[in-house]
N, C-alpha and C. Protein backbone atom coordinates (compact mmCIF):
# COMPACT_ATOMS: atom_id res chain seq x y z
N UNK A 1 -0.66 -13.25 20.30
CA UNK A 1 -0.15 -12.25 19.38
C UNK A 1 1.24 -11.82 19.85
N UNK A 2 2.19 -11.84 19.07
CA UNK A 2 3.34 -11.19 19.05
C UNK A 2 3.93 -9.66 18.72
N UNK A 3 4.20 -9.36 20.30
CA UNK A 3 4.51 -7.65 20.95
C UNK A 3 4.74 -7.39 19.69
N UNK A 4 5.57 -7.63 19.03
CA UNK A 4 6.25 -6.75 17.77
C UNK A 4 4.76 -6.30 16.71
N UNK A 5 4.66 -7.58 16.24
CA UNK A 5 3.25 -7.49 15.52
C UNK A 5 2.19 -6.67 16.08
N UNK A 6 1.94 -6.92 17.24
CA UNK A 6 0.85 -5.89 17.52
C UNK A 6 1.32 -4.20 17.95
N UNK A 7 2.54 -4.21 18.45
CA UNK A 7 3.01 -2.68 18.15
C UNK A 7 3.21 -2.20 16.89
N UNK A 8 3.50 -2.93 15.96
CA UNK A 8 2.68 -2.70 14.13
C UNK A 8 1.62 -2.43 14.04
N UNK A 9 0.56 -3.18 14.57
CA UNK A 9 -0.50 -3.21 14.36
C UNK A 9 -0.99 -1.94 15.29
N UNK A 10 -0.44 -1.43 16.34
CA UNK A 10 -1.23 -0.47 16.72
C UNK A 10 -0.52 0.84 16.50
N UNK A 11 0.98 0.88 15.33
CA UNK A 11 1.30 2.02 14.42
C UNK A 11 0.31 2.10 13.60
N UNK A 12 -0.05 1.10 12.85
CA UNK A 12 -0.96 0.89 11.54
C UNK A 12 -2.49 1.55 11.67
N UNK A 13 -2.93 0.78 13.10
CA UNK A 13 -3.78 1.68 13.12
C UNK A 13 -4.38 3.55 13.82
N UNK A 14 -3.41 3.92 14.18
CA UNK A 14 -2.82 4.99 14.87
C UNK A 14 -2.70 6.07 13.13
N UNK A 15 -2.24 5.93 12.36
CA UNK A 15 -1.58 5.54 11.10
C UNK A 15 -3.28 6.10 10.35
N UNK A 16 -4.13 5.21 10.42
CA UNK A 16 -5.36 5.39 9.81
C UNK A 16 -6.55 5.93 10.09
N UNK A 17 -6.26 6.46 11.30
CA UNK A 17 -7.09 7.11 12.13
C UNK A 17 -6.52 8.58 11.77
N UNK A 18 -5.64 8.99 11.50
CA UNK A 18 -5.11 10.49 10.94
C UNK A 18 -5.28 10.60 9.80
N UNK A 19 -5.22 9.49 9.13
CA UNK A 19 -4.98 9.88 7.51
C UNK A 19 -6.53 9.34 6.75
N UNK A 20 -7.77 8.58 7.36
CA UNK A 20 -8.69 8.48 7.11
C UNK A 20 -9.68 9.08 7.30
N UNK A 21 -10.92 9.33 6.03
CA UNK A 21 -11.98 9.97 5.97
C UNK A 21 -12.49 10.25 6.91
N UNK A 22 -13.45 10.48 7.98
CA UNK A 22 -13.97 10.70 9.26
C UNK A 22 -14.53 9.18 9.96
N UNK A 23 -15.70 9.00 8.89
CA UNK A 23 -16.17 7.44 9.24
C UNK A 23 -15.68 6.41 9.40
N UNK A 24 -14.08 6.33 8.28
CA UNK A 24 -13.27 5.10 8.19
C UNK A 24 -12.55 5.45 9.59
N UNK A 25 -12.18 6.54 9.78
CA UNK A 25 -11.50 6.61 11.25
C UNK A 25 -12.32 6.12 12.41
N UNK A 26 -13.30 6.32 12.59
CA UNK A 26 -14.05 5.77 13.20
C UNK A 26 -14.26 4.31 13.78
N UNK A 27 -14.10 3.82 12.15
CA UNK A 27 -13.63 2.25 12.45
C UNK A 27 -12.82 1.90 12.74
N UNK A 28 -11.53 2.56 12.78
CA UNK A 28 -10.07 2.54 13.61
C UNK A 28 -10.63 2.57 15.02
N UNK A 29 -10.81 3.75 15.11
CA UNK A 29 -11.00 4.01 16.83
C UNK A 29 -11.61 2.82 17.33
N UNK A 30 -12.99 2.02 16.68
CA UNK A 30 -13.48 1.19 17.42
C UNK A 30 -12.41 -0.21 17.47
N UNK A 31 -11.73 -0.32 16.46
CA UNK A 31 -11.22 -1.85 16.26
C UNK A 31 -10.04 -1.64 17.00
N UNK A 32 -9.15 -0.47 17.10
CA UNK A 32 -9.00 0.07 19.07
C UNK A 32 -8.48 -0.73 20.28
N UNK A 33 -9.95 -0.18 20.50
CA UNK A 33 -10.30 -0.09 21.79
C UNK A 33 -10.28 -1.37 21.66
N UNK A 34 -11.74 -2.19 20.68
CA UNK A 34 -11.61 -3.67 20.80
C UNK A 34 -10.46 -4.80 20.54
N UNK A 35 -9.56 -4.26 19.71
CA UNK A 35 -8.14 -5.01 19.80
C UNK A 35 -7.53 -5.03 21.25
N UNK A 36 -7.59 -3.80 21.98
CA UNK A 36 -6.88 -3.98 23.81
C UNK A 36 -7.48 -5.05 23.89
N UNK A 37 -8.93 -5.03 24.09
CA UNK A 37 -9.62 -5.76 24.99
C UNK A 37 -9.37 -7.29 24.46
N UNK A 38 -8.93 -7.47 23.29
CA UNK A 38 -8.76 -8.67 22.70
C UNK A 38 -7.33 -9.36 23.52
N UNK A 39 -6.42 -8.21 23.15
CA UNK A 39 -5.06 -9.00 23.88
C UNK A 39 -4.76 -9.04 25.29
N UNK A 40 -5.26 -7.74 25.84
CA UNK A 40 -5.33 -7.53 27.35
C UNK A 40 -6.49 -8.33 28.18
N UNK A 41 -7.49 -8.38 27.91
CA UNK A 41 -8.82 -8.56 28.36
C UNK A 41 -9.36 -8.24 29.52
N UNK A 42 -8.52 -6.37 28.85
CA UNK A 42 -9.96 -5.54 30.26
C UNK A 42 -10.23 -4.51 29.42
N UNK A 43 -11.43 -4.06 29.70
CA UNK A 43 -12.37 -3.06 29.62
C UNK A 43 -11.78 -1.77 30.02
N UNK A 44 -11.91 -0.83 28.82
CA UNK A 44 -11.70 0.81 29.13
C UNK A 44 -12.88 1.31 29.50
N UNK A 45 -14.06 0.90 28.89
CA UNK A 45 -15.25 1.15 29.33
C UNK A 45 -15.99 -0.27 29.70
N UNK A 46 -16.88 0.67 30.65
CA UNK A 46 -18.23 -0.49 31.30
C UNK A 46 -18.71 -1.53 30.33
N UNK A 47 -19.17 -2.71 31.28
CA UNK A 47 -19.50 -3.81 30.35
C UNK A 47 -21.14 -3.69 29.65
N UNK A 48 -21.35 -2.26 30.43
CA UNK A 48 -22.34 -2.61 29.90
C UNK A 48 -22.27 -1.39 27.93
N UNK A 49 -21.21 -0.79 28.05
CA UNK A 49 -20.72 -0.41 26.86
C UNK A 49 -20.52 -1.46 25.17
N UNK A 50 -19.72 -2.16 26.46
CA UNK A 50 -19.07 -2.76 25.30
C UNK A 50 -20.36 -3.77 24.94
N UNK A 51 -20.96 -4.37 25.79
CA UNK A 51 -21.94 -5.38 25.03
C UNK A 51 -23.39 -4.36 24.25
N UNK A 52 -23.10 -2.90 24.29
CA UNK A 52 -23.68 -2.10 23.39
C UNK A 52 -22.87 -2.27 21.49
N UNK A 53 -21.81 -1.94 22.27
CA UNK A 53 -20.68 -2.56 20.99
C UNK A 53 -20.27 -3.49 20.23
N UNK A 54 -21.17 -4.27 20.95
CA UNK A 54 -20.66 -5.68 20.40
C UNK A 54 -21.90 -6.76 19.74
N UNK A 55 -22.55 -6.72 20.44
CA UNK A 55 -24.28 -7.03 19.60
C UNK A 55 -25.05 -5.86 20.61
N UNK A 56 -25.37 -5.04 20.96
CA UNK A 56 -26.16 -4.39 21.62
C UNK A 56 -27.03 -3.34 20.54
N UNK A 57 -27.81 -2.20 20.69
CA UNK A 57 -28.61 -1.33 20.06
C UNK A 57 -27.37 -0.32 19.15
N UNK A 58 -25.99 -0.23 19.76
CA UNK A 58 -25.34 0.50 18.85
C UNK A 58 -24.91 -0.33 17.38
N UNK A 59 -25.17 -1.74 17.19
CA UNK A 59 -24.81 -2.32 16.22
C UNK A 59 -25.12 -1.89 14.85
N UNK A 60 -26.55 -1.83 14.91
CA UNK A 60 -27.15 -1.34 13.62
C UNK A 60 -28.13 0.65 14.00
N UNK A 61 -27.18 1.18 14.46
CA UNK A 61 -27.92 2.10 14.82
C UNK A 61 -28.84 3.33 14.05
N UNK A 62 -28.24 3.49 13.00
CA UNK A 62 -28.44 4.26 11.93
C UNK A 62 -27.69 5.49 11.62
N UNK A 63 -26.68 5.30 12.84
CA UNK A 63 -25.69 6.64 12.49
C UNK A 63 -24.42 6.22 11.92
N UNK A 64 -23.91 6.36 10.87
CA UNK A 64 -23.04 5.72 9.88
C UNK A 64 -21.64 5.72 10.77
N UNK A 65 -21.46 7.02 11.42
CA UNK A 65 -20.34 7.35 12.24
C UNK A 65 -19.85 5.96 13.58
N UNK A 66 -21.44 5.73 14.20
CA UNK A 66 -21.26 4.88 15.36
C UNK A 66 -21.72 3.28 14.61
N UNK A 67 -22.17 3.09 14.24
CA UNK A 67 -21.95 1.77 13.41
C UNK A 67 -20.36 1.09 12.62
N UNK A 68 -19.71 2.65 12.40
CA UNK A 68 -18.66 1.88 11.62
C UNK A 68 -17.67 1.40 12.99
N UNK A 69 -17.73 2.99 14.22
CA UNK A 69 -17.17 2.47 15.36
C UNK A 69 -17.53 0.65 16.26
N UNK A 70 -18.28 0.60 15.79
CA UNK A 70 -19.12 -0.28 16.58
C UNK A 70 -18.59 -1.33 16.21
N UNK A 71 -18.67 -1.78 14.17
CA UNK A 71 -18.15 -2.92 13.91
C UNK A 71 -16.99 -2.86 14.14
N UNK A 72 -15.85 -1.32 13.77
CA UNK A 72 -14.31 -1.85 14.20
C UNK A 72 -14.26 -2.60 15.45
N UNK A 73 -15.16 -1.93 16.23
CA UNK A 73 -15.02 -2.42 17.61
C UNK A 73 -15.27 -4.18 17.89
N UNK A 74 -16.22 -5.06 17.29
CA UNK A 74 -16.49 -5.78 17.35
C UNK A 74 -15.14 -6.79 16.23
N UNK A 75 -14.22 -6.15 15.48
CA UNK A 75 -13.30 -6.73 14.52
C UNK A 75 -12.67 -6.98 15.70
N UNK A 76 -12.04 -6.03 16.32
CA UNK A 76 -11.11 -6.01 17.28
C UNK A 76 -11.03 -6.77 18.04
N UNK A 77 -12.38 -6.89 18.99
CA UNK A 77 -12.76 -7.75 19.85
C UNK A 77 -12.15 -9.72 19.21
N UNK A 78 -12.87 -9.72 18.11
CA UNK A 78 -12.78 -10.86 17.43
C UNK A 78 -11.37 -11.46 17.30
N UNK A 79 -10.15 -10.29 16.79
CA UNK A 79 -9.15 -10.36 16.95
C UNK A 79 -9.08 -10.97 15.22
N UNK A 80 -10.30 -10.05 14.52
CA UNK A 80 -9.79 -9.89 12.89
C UNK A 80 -8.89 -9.36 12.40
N UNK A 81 -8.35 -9.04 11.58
CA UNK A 81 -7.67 -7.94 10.61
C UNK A 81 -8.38 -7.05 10.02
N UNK A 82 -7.59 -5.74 10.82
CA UNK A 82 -8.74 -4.64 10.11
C UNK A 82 -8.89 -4.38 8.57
N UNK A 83 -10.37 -3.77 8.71
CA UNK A 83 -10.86 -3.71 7.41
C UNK A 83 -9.92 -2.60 6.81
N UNK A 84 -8.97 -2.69 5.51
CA UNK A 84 -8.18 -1.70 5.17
C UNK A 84 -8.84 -1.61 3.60
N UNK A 85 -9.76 -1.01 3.42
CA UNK A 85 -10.10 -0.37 1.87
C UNK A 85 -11.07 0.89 2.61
């Protein structure tokens, strides 16, 4: 990934995390954290976090809030394009 692009990419999402509903922010925050870990590849939190985040028990948890974190988190990781609707 190219510095420029991803310092876009982490206005953009910086960007949607203020100006989005609570939950959609949520999915910012997670796709995040998991975008560092995508380009950097270290951990802000324990591994045993992130593999909560990533297929672990937070995946489908039933709290709308930590599920949406969870999949941003797992976009990120992937090194998708965030979900923007």
């Amino acid at each position: 990934m190219v510095w420029k692009k991803y310092d876009d990419l982490l206005d953009f999402i910086d960007e949607k995390i203020d100006t989005s509903e609570p939950r959609r922010a949520e999915y910012f925050r997670g796709y995040l954290r998991g975008i560092h870990f995508h380009v950097h590849g270290s951990l802000e939190e324990t591994t045993q976090k992130h593999a909560r985040f990533f297929n672990g028990p937070d995946v489908d948890s039933g709290d709308p809030y930590l599920d949406a974190f969870a999949r941003g988190y797992r976009d990120g990781c992937k090194g998708r394009k965030p979900e923007d609707n």
